[in-house]
Protein backbone atom coordinates (compact mmCIF):
# COMPACT_ATOMS: atom_id res chain seq x y z
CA UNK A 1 0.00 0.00 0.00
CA UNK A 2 1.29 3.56 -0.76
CA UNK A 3 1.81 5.68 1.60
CA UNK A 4 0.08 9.20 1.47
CA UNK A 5 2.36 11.93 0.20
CA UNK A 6 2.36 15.35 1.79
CA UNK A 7 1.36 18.26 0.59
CA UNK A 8 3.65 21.58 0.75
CA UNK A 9 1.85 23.27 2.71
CA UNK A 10 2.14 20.42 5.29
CA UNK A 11 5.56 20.01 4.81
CA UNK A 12 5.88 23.29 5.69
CA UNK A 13 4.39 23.12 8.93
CA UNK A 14 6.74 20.33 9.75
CA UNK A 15 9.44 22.31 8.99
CA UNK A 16 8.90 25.42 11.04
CA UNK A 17 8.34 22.69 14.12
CA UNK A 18 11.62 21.50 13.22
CA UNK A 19 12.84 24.96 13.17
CA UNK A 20 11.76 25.58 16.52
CA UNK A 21 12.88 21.95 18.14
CA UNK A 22 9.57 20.82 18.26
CA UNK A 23 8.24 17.30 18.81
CA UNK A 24 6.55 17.15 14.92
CA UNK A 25 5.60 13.30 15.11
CA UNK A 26 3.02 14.33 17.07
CA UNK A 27 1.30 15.96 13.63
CA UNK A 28 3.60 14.69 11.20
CA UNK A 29 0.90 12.04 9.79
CA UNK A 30 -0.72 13.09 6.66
CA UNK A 31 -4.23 12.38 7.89
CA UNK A 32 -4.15 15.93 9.54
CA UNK A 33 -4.62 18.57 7.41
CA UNK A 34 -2.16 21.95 6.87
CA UNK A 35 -4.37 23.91 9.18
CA UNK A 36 -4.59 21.16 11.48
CA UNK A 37 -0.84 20.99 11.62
CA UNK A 38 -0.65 24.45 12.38
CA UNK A 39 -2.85 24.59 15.03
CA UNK A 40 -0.80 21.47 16.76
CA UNK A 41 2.46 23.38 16.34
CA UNK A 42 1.37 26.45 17.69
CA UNK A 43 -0.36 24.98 20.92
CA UNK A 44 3.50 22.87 21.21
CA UNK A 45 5.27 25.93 21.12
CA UNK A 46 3.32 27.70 23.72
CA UNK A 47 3.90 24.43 25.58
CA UNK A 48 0.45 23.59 25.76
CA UNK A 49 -1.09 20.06 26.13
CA UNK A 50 -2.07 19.64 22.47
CA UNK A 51 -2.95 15.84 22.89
CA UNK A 52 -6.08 17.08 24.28
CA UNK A 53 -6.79 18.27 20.81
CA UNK A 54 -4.14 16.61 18.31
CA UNK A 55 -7.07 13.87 17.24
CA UNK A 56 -8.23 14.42 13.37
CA UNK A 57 -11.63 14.44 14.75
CA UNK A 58 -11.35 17.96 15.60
CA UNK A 59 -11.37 20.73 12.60
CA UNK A 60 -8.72 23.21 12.39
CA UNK A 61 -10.98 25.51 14.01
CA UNK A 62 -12.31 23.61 16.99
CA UNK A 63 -8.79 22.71 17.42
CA UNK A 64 -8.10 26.65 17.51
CA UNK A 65 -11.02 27.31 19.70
CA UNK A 66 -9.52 24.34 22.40
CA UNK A 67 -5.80 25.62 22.23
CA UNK A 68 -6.57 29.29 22.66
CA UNK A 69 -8.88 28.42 25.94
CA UNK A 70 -5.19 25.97 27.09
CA UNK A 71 -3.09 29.18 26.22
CA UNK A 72 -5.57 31.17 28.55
CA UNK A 73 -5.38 28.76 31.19
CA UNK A 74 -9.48 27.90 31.41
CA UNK A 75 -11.01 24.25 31.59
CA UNK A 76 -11.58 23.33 28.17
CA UNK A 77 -13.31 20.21 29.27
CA UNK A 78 -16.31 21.84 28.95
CA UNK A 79 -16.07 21.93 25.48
CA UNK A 80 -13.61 19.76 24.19
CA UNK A 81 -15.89 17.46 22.88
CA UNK A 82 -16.17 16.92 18.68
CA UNK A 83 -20.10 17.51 18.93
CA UNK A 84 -19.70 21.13 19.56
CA UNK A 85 -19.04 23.21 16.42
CA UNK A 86 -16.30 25.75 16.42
CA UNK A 87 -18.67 28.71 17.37
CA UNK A 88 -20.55 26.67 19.87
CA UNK A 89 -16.94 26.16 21.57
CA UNK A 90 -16.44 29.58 21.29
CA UNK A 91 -19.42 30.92 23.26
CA UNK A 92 -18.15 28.48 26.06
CA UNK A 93 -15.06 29.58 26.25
CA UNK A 94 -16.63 33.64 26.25
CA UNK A 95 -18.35 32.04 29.53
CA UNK A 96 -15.24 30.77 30.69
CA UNK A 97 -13.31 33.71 30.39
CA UNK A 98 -16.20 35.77 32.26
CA UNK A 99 -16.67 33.12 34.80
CA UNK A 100 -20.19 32.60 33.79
CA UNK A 101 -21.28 29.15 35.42
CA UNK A 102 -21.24 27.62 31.12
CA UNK A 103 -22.70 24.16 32.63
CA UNK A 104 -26.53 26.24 31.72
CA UNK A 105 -25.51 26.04 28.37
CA UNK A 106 -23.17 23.52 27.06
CA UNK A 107 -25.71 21.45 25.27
CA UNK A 108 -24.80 20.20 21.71
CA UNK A 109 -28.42 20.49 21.05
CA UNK A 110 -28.03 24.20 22.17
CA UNK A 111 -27.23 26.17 18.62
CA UNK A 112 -24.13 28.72 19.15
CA UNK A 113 -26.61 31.81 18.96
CA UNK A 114 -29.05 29.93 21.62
CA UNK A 115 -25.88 29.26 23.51
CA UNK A 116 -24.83 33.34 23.44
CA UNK A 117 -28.25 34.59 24.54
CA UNK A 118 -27.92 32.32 27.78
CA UNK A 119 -24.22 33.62 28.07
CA UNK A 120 -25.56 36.99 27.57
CA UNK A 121 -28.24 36.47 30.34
CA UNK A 122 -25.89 35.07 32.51
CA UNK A 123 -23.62 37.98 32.50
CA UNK A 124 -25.99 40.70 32.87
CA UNK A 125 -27.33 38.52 35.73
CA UNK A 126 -23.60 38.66 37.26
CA UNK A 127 -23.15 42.23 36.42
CA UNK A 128 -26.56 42.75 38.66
CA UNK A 129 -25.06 40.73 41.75
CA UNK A 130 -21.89 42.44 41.52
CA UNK A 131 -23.37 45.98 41.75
């Protein structure tokens, strides 16, 4: 069987970890895309635990939303689940970052603009207790 070649783009982003002493087997297999790459090499040179997200059932983008809430130091195990959509992860993490109790809302049934209208509530609710 042939192995699957590469593309540039991917090669790239094996390089630059390279470059920067990184451990690239970790998204050196051609299943993940450029993007995907990317996101796995920036979350390892931040030092961040990117086997939480470094699984090709994760989009570039969800993978972006999950490293981003790592590099901010939140619990992404709220949302680091493959159900949620990218924008769905995002609104969790909003919560997370405006320590909005997200357990209301993170329902994969829950649509993203559902889920910010309860994250809006929530923080005009805190925003009420805090005055």
């Amino acid at each position: 069987m042939k192995k699957p070649k590469l593309s540039r783009a991917q090669r790239r982003q094996i390089k630059l970890g390279q470059l920067d002493d990184l451990d690239v087997t970790i998204y050196s297999d051609p299943k993940f895309d450029y993007r995907q790459m990317q996101e796995i090499r920036i979350g390892l040179k931040s030092w961040r635990n990117v086997l939480l997200y470094a699984d090709i059932k994760y989009n570039w983008q969800q993978m972006r939303e999950i490293r981003i809430g790592l590099e901010l130091n939140l619990d992404v195990n709220h949302y680091i689940n493959s159900d949620f959509d990218r924008f769905q992860m995002l609104e969790i993490r909003r919560g997370l970052e405006n320590n909005i109790d997200v357990s209301q809302y993170t329902d994969v049934s829950y649509n993203w603009i559902k889920m910010m209208n309860i994250r809006g509530t929530l923080e005009l609710k805190q925003l009420d207790q805090d005055i």
